[in-house]
Each structure stands twice: as structure tokens, then as C-alpha cells.
Protein backbone atom coordinates (compact mmCIF):
# COMPACT_ATOMS: atom_id res chain seq x y z
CA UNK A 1 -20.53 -74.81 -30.18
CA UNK A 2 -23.28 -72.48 -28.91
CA UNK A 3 -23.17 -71.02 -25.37
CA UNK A 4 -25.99 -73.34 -24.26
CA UNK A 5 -23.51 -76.70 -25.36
CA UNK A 6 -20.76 -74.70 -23.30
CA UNK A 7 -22.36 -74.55 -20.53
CA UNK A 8 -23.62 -78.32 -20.60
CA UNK A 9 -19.89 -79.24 -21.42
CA UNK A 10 -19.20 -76.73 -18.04
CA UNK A 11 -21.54 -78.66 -15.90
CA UNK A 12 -20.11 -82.30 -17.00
CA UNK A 13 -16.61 -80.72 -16.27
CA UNK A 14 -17.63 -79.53 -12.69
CA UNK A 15 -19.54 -82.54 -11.88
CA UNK A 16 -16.66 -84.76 -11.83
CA UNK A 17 -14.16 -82.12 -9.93
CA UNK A 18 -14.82 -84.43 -6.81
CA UNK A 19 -17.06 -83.79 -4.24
CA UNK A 20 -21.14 -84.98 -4.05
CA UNK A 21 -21.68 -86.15 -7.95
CA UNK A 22 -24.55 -83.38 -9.63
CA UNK A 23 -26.54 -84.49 -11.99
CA UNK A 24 -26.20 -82.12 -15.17
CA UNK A 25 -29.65 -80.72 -15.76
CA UNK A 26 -31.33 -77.72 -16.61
CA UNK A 27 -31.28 -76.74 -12.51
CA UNK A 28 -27.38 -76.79 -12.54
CA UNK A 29 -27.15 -75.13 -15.74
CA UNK A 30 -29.46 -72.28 -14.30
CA UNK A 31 -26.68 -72.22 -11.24
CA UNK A 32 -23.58 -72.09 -13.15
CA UNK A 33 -24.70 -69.15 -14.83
CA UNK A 34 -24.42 -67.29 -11.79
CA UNK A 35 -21.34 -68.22 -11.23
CA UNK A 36 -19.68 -68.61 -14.65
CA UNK A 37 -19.99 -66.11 -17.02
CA UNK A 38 -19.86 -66.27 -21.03
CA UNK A 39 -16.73 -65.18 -21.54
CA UNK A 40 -15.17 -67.69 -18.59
CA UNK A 41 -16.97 -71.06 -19.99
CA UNK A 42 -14.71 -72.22 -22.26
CA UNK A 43 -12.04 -71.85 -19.44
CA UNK A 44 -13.49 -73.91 -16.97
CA UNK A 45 -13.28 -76.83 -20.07
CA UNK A 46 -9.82 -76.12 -19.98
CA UNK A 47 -9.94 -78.31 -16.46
CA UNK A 48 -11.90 -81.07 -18.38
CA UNK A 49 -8.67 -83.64 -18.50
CA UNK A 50 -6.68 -82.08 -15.38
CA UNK A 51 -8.70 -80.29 -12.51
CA UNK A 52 -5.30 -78.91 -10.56
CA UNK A 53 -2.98 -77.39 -12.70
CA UNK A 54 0.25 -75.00 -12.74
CA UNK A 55 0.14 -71.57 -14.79
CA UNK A 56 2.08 -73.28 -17.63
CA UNK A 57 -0.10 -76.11 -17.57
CA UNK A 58 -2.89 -74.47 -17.66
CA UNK A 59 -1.42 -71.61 -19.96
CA UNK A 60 -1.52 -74.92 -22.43
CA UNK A 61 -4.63 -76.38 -21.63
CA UNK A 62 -6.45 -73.45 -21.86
CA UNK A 63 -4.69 -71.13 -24.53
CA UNK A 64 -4.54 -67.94 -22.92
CA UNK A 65 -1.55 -65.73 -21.40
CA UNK A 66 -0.76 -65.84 -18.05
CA UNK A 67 -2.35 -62.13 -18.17
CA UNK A 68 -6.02 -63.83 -19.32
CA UNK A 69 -5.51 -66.58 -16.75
CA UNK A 70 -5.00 -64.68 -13.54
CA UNK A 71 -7.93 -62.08 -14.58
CA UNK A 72 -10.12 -65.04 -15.16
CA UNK A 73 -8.47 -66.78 -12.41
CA UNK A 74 -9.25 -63.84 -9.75
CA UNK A 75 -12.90 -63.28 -10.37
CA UNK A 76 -14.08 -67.00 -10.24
CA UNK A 77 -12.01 -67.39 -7.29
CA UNK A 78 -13.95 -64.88 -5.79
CA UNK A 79 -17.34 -66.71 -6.85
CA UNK A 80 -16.13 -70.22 -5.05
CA UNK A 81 -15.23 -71.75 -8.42
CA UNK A 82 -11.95 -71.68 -8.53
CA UNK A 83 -8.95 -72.29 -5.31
CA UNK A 84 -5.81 -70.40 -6.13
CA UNK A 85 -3.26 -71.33 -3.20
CA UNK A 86 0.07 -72.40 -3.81
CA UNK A 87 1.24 -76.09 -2.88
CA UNK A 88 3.68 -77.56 -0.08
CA UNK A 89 6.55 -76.22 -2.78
CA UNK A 90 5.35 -73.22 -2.74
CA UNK A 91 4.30 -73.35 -6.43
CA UNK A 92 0.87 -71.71 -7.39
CA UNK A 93 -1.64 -74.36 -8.21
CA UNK A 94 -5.28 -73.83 -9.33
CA UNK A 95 -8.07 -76.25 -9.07
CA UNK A 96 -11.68 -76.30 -10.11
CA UNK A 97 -14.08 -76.80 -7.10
CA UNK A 98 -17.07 -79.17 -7.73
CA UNK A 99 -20.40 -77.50 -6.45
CA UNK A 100 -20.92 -78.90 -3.72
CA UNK A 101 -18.42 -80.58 -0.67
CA UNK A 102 -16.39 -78.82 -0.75
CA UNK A 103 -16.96 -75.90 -3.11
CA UNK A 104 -19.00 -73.64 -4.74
CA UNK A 105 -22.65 -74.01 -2.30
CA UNK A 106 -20.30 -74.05 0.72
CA UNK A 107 -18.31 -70.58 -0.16
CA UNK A 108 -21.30 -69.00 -1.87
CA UNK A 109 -23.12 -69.42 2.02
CA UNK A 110 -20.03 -68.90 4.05
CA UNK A 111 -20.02 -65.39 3.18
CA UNK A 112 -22.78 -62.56 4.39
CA UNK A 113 -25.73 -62.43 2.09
CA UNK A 114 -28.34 -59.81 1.59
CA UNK A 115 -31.35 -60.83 1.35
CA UNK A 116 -31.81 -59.53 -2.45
CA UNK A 117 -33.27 -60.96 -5.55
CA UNK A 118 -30.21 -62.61 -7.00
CA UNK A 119 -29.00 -64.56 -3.68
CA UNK A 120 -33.40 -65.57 -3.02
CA UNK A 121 -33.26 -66.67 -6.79
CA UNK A 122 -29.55 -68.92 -5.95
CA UNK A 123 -30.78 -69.86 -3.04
CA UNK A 124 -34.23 -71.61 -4.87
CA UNK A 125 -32.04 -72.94 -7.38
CA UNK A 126 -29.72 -74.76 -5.09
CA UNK A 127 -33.01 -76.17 -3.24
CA UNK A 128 -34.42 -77.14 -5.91
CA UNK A 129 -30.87 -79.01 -6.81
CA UNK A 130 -31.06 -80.66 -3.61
CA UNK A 131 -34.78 -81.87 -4.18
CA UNK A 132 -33.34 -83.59 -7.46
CA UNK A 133 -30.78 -85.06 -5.78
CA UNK A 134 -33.14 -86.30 -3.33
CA UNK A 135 -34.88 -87.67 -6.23
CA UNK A 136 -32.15 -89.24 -7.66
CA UNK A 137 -31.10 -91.49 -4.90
CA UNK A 138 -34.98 -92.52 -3.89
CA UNK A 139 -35.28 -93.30 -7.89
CA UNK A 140 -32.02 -95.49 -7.88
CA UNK A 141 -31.82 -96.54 -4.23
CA UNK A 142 -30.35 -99.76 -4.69
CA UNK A 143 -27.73 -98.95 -6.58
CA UNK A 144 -26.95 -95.72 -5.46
CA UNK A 145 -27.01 -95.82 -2.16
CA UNK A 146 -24.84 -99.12 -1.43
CA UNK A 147 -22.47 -97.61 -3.45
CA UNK A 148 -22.28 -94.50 -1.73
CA UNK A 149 -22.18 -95.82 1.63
CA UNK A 150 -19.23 -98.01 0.27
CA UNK A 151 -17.14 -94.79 -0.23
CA UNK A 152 -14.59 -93.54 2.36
CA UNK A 153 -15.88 -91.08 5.25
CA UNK A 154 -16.63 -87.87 4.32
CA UNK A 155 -15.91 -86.29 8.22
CA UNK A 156 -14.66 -86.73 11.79
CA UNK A 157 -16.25 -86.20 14.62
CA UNK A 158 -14.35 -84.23 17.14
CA UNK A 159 -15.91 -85.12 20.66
CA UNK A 160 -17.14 -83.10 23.44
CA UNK A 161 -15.48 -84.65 26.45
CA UNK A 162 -16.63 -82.13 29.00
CA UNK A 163 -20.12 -82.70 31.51
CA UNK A 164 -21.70 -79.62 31.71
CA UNK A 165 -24.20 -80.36 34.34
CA UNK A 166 -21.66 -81.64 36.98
CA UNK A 167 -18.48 -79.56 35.47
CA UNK A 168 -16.19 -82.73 35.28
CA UNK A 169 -14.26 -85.03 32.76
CA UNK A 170 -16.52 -87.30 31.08
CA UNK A 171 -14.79 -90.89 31.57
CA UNK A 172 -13.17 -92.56 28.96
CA UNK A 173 -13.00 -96.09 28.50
CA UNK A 174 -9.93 -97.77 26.09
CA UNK A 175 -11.38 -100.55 24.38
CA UNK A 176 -8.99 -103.40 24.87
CA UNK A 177 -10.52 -105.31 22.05
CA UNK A 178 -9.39 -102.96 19.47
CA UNK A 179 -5.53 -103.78 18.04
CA UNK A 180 -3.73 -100.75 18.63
CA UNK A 181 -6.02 -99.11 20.66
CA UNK A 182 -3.27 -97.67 23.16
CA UNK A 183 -0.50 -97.15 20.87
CA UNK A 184 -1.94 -95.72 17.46
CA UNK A 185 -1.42 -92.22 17.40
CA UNK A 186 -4.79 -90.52 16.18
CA UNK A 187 -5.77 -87.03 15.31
CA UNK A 188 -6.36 -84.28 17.83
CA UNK A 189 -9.46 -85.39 19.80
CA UNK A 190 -10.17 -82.40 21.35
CA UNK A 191 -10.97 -78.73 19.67
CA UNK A 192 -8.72 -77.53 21.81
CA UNK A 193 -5.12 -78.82 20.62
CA UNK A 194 -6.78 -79.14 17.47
CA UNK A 195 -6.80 -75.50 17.58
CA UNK A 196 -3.23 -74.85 18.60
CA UNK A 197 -1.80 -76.72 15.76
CA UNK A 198 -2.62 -74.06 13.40
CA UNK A 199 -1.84 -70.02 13.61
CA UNK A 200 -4.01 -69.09 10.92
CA UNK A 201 -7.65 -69.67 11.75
CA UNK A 202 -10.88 -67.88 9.87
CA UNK A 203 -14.24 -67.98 10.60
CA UNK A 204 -17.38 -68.21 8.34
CA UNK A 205 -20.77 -68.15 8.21
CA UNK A 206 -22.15 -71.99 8.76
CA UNK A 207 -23.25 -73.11 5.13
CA UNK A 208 -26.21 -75.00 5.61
CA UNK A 209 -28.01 -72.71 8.20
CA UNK A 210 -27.22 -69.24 6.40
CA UNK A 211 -28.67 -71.07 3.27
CA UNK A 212 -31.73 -72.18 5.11
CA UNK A 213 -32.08 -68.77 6.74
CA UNK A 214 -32.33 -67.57 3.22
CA UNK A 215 -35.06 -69.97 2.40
CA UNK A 216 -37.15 -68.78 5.48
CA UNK A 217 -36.65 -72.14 7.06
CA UNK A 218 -33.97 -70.89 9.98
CA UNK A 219 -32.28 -73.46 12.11
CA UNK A 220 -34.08 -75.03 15.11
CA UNK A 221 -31.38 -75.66 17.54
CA UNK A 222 -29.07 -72.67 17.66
CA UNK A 223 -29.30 -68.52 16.25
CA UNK A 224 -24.99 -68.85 16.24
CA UNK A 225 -24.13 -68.13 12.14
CA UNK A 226 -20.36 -67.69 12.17
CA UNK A 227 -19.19 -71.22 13.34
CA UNK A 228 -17.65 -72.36 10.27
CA UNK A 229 -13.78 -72.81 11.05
CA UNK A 230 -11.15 -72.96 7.55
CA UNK A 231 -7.18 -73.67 8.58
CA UNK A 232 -3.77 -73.21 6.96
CA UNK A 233 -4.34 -72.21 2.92
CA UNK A 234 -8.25 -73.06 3.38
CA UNK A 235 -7.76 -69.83 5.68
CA UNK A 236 -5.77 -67.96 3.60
CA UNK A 237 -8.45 -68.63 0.18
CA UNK A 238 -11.48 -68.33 2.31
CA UNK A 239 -10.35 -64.77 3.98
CA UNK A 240 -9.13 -63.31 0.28
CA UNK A 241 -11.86 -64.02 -1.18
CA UNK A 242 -14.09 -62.16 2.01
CA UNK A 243 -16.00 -65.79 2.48
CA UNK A 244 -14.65 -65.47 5.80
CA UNK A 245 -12.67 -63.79 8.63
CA UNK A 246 -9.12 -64.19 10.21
CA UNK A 247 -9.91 -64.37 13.95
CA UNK A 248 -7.32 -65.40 16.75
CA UNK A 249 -7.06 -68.95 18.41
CA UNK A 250 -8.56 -67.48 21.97
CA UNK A 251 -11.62 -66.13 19.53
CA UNK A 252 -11.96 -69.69 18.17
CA UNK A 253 -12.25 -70.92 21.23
CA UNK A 254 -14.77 -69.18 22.18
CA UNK A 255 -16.93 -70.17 19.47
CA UNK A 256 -16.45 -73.47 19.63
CA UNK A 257 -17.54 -73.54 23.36
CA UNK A 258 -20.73 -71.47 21.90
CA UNK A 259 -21.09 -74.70 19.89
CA UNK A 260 -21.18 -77.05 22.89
CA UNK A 261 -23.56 -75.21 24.69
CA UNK A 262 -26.07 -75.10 22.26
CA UNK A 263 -25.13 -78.89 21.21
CA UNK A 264 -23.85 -78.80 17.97
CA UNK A 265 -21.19 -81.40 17.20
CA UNK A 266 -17.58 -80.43 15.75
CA UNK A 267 -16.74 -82.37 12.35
CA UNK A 268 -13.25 -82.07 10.90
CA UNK A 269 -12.80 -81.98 7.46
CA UNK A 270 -8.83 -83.71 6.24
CA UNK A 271 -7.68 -83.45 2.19
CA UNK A 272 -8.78 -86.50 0.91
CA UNK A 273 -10.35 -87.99 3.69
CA UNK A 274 -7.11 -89.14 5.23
CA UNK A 275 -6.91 -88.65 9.03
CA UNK A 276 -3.01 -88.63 9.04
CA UNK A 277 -3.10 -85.19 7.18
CA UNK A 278 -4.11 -81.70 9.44
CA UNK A 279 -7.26 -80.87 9.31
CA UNK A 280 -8.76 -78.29 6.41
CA UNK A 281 -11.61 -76.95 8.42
CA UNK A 282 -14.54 -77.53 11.22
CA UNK A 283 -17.95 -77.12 10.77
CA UNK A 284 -20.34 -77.37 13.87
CA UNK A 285 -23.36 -79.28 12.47
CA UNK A 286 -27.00 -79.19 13.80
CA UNK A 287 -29.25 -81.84 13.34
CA UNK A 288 -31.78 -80.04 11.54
CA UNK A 289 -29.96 -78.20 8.89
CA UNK A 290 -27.33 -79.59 8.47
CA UNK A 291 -26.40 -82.39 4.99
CA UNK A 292 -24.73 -84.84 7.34
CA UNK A 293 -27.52 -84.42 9.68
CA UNK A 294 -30.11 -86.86 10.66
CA UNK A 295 -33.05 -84.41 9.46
CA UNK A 296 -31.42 -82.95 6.38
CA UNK A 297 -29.62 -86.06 4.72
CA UNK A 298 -29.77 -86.39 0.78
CA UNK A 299 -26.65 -89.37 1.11
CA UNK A 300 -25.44 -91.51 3.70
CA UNK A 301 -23.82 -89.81 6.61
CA UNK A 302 -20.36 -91.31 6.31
CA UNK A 303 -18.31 -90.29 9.37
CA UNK A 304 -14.87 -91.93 11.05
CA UNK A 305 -14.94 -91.71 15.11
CA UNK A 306 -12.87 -92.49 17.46
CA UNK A 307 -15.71 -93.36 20.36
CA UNK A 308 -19.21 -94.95 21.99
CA UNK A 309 -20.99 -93.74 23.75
CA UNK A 310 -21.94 -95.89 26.90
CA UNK A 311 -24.50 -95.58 29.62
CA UNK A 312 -23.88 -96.72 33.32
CA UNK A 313 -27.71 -97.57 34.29
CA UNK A 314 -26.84 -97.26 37.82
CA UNK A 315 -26.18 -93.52 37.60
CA UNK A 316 -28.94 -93.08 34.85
CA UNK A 317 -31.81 -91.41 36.18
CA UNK A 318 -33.70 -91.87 32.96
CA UNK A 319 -34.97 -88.03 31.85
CA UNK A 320 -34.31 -88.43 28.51
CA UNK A 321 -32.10 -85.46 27.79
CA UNK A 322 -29.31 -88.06 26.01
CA UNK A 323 -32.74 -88.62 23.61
CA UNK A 324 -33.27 -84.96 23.23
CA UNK A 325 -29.65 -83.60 22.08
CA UNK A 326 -28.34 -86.80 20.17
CA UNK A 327 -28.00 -85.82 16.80
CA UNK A 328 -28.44 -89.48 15.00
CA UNK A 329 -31.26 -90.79 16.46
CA UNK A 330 -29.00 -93.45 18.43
CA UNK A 331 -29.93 -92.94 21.40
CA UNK A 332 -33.24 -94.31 23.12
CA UNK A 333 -35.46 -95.06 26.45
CA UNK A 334 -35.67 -98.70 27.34
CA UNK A 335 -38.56 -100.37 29.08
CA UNK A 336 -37.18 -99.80 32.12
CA UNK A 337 -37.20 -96.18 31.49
CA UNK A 338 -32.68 -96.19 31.66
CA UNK A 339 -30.98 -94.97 28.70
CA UNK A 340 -29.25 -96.83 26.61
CA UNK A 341 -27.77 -96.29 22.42
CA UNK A 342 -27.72 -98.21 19.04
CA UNK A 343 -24.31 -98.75 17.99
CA UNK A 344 -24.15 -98.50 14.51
CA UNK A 345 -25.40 -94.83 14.69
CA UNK A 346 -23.83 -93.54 17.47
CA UNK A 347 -20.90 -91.17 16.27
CA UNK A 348 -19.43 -90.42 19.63
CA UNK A 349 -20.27 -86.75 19.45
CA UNK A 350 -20.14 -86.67 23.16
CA UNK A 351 -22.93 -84.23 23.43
CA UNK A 352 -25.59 -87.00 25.10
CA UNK A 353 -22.30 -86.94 27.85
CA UNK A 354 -21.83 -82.73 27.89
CA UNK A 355 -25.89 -82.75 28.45
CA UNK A 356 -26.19 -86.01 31.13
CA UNK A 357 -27.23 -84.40 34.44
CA UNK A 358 -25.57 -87.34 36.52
CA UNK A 359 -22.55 -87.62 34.22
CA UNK A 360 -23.92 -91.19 33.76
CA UNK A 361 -22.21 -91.55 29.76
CA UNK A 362 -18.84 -92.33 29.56
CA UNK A 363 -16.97 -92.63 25.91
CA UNK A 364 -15.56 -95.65 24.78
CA UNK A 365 -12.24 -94.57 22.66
CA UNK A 366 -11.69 -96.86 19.75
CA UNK A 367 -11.57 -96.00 15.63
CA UNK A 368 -15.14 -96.83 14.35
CA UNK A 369 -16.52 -95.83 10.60
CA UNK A 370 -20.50 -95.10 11.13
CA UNK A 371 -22.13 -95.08 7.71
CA UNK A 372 -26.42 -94.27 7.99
CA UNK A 373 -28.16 -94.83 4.96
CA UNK A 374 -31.26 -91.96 3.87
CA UNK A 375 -34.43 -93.91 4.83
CA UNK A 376 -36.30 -95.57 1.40
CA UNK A 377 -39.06 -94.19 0.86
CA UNK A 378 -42.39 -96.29 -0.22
């Protein structure tokens, strides 16, 4: 097999290591030979049947000494292609990373970049990735799409449940109608005790605006870079491999209020999309630059929530900062000039609340899955 048929066999490999599905073509093959050199592409088909394996498994799946593996092991690691952290049993697992959610794109960004040939040249190739991908789901819209927006959510939104105008609670409403509304417990549903659960916390650049920054295209709605949060072994991985920094839980605070004043909304990341587990990470998402965002979606924005946002009309003064700051486009101006929000794509950020001068949005608390599809295009 020639190295060109490696690679391609590389690229099927990493395309199904979970994660958004990449179509193998000539852009990705450009990529993963940034990433992956020669002499490491037949190692990354050792993953091919298993992509989380044990030194002796992979000692058999791939052939080499334990010697070969960790070498191999330690420099793709420190490219994003590879997460070396041992398991709940303390035994060393390795898995392959797909290239993108969560992997390779989001470690490559989290770090500080120069602004040299190489990174400009990644940076094009992963646009250009993106504009296939684009391609790909206008091209096949009604089949990919419905089955995308059929998968499980991808995110949590963590609400802001402070008014910053008037420097009080923003009201919360329990929705009766929902079984188990009182008595389920949920996951942390502010940043704050979110925060405390964990005593190793690192920081990164955000992803999606250092990568636009290094496209010339920076972000719109805040100049904060270092907002990306990484927990537990996420921390430990992300702060080896100097994609990001250990910082203290006062320091993360801090940030995260950063966040809220310039709007951004905090999305939790669990493994496997399952609530019950800690969180992984936090990212504090934009609208503009953002892949779950309204402006920058490729897929459906898939998101679990645990509120609604609700206007009291007699309170609303109708200025329209709600319409401003939301990030999904939900909310609107009625006829009679009072504020008001479409459902099915309001994620219960809280941030039309933080912004309301006259504290006039309260949060209705009840699990909701909001799934918004990429518009068709003619």
C-alpha cells in the first residue's frame, strides 16, 4: 500500500472515531498530513476495529513495543490526535479523536497560534473543510439533515440567572405540567456550583473565534479568547499537552462573569451526551462564530435545556434589547411593540433576562431538547 492509500485508509479510520462525520476527500487528506506523519499512519489504522484501547491491546493491534507506542503515542497526543488519560481504574487508555467535536480542530485552536505560514495554510484547509461540509448537507438535505436532527444533543445550556440592569434574581417559574419537574435531580444549573464540583479547572483559547481570528474574520460580539473551560482528565490532557492552562476556581469565575457581560452563553459538554455524568468542559459560544451558533451553523444545533424564556408584557417596555443579545433568533417584537419568543428555538440561555432593563423575563425551569435545522437553501 502506498502512502497516499494510507492516508485514505487514515481518514476513513478517523472519520468514524465519533464526533461530526468528515467526508474523506482530498481537503481532509491535505489536513491529516499535518497532523499525522508517514511514519505514524499505519498506527492510527491500528484503531480501525477498536478506537480506545489498553497498551496490550493496542501493543496487538498495532505490532509495536510498548517503547514504539508511547513515542508515537506522545507526539500525536501533542497534535490533538490522540487522548492518553487513564480510566476510572486507573488503567491507561488511549483513544483516537475524530477531527472535529471533540478533537483534533478544537485542540489545534485551543492553543496560542502564531500567525505563520503553516497555522494560515491549516487554518484554509479546515475552512475549506467546513465549506464542503456545508455542501454536503445543502446537496443531501433531506436525508441528512432529519437524520441529524434525530441524534441525541450535542450540549447544555447552562443559564444566566442574574439581571444585570436591576442587579436581582431573575424569577423562575416550575412548570407544573412537566412530570418530575420538582423532584428530578438535574445537573448544576448555575456556573457557579458547576464550578465547585471540580478542583482541576484549565482554560483555553475559544476554538471557533481563535480560528476565525486566523482567517481575518474576528468575532463580532466579544475580543475575550481564553474562555474555553476543560475539567477533571479533559484538564489534565488539555494542560500536558500546552492546549491550555491550569487556573484556580476564583480565576474561572471570573471569566465566566466576563462571558455574561459580553453575552455569550455557557454550554456544557458531558461524555456521551448523558447529563447524569460531570461535565467534560464549557465553552462560551457567540452567535457569530461559533458551530452551534445561529450565524455559523453547518448541522442542526442540538442542545438539552432545562428553561423558557417568558416575557411579562406588563413590565416590558418594548426596546428590543431581548432581540439584540438572543443568540437563536427566538426572540421577536410583536405588533404591539412588547416582546415576546418562539418556543422551539429558545434555549433558555438566560441572556435576553441578564440584558432586560425592567427585569421583565422570567425562566420557566423544565427539561426541553431544542433541535434548529441549517436553513435550505434554493
Amino acid at each position: 500500500m502506498n502512502i497516499d492509500a494510507k492516508y485514505q485508509k487514515a481518514g476513513e479510520v478517523i472519520s468514524t472515531a465519533g464526533g461530526t462525520p468528515i467526508p474523506v476527500n482530498d481537503t481532509l487528506i491535505k489536513l491529516l498530513k499535518f497532523f499525522i506523519m508517514e511514519d505514524e499512519v499505519d498506527f492510527i489504522a491500528a484503531f480501525a476495529e477498536k478506537k480506545s484501547q489498553t497498551m496490550e491491546q493496542l501493543k496487538q493491534s498495532s505490532g509495536l513495543s510498548e517503547d514504539e507506542i508511547n513515542k508515537k503515542v506522545k507526539d500525536l497526543a501533542g497534535r490533538g490526535v490522540i487522548f492518553n488519560q487513564p480510566n476510572s481504574k486507573g488503567v491507561m487508555v488511549f483513544r483516537l479523536l475524530p477531527l472535529l467535536n471533540v478533537g483534533t480542530f478544537e485542540y489545534k485552536f485551543m492553543g496560542k497560534l502564531e500567525k505563520n505560514e503553516r497555522d494560515k495554510e491549516i487554518s484554509a484547509l479546515f475552512n475549506q473543510l467546513f465549506v464542503d461540509l456545508k455542501s454536503l448537507v445543502q446537496d443531501n438535505y433531506d436525508a441528512i439533515v432529519p437524520m441529524l436532527m434525530g441524534m441525541p444533543p450535542i450540549d447544555r445550556t447552562v443559564p444566566v440567572l442574574e439581571n444585570k440592569a436591576k442587579n436581582e434574581p431573575v424569577k423562575i417559574v416550575i412548570n407544573e405540567t412537566i412530570e418530575g419537574a420538582r423532584d428530578r435531580i438535574v445537573p448544576s444549573q448555575r456556573v457557579e456550583e458547576l464550578i465547585q464540583k471540580f478542583d482541576e479547572i484549565a482554560l483555553g483559547h475559544c476554538f471557533c473565534r481563535h480560528y476565525k481570528d486566523m482567517l481575518g474574520t474576528p468575532c463580532k460580539q466579544t475580543k475575550e479568547r481564553e474562555t474555553c473551560f476543560t475539567f477533571g482528565k479533559s484538564a489534565r490532557f488539555t494542560s500536558e499537552q500546552g492546549f491550555a492552562r491550569m487556573i484556580t476556581k476564583e480565576e474561572a469565575l471570573k471569566v465566566l462573569k466576563k462571558a455574561e457581560e459580553d453575552g455569550l452563553v455557557h454550554k456544557a459538554y458531558h461524555p456521551n451526551f448523558d447529563t447524569s455524568k460531570d461535565e467534560t468542559s464549557i465553552c462560551n459560544c457567540c452567535r457569530c462564530c461559533c458551530a452551534n451558533g445561529a450565524d455559523s451553523m453547518i448541522a442542526p444545533i442540538n442542545n438539552v435545556t432545562y428553561y423558557l424564556a417568558s416575557v411579562n408584557e406588563d413590565l416590558c417596555i418594548g426596546c428590543g434589547k431581548c432581540v439584540e443579545e438572543c443568540h437563536t433568533y427566538a426572540a421577536y417584537l410583536k405588533d404591539n411593540k412588547k416582546a415576546d419568543r418562539k418556543a422551539e428555538l429558545c434555549i433558555g440561555c438566560g441572556v435576553c433576562a441578564h440584558f432586560c432593563p425592567q427585569n421583565a423575563i422570567s425562566m420557566i425551569a423544565g427539561e426541553r431538547v431544542v433541535k434548529i435545522a441549517p436553513p435550505k437553501k434554493k
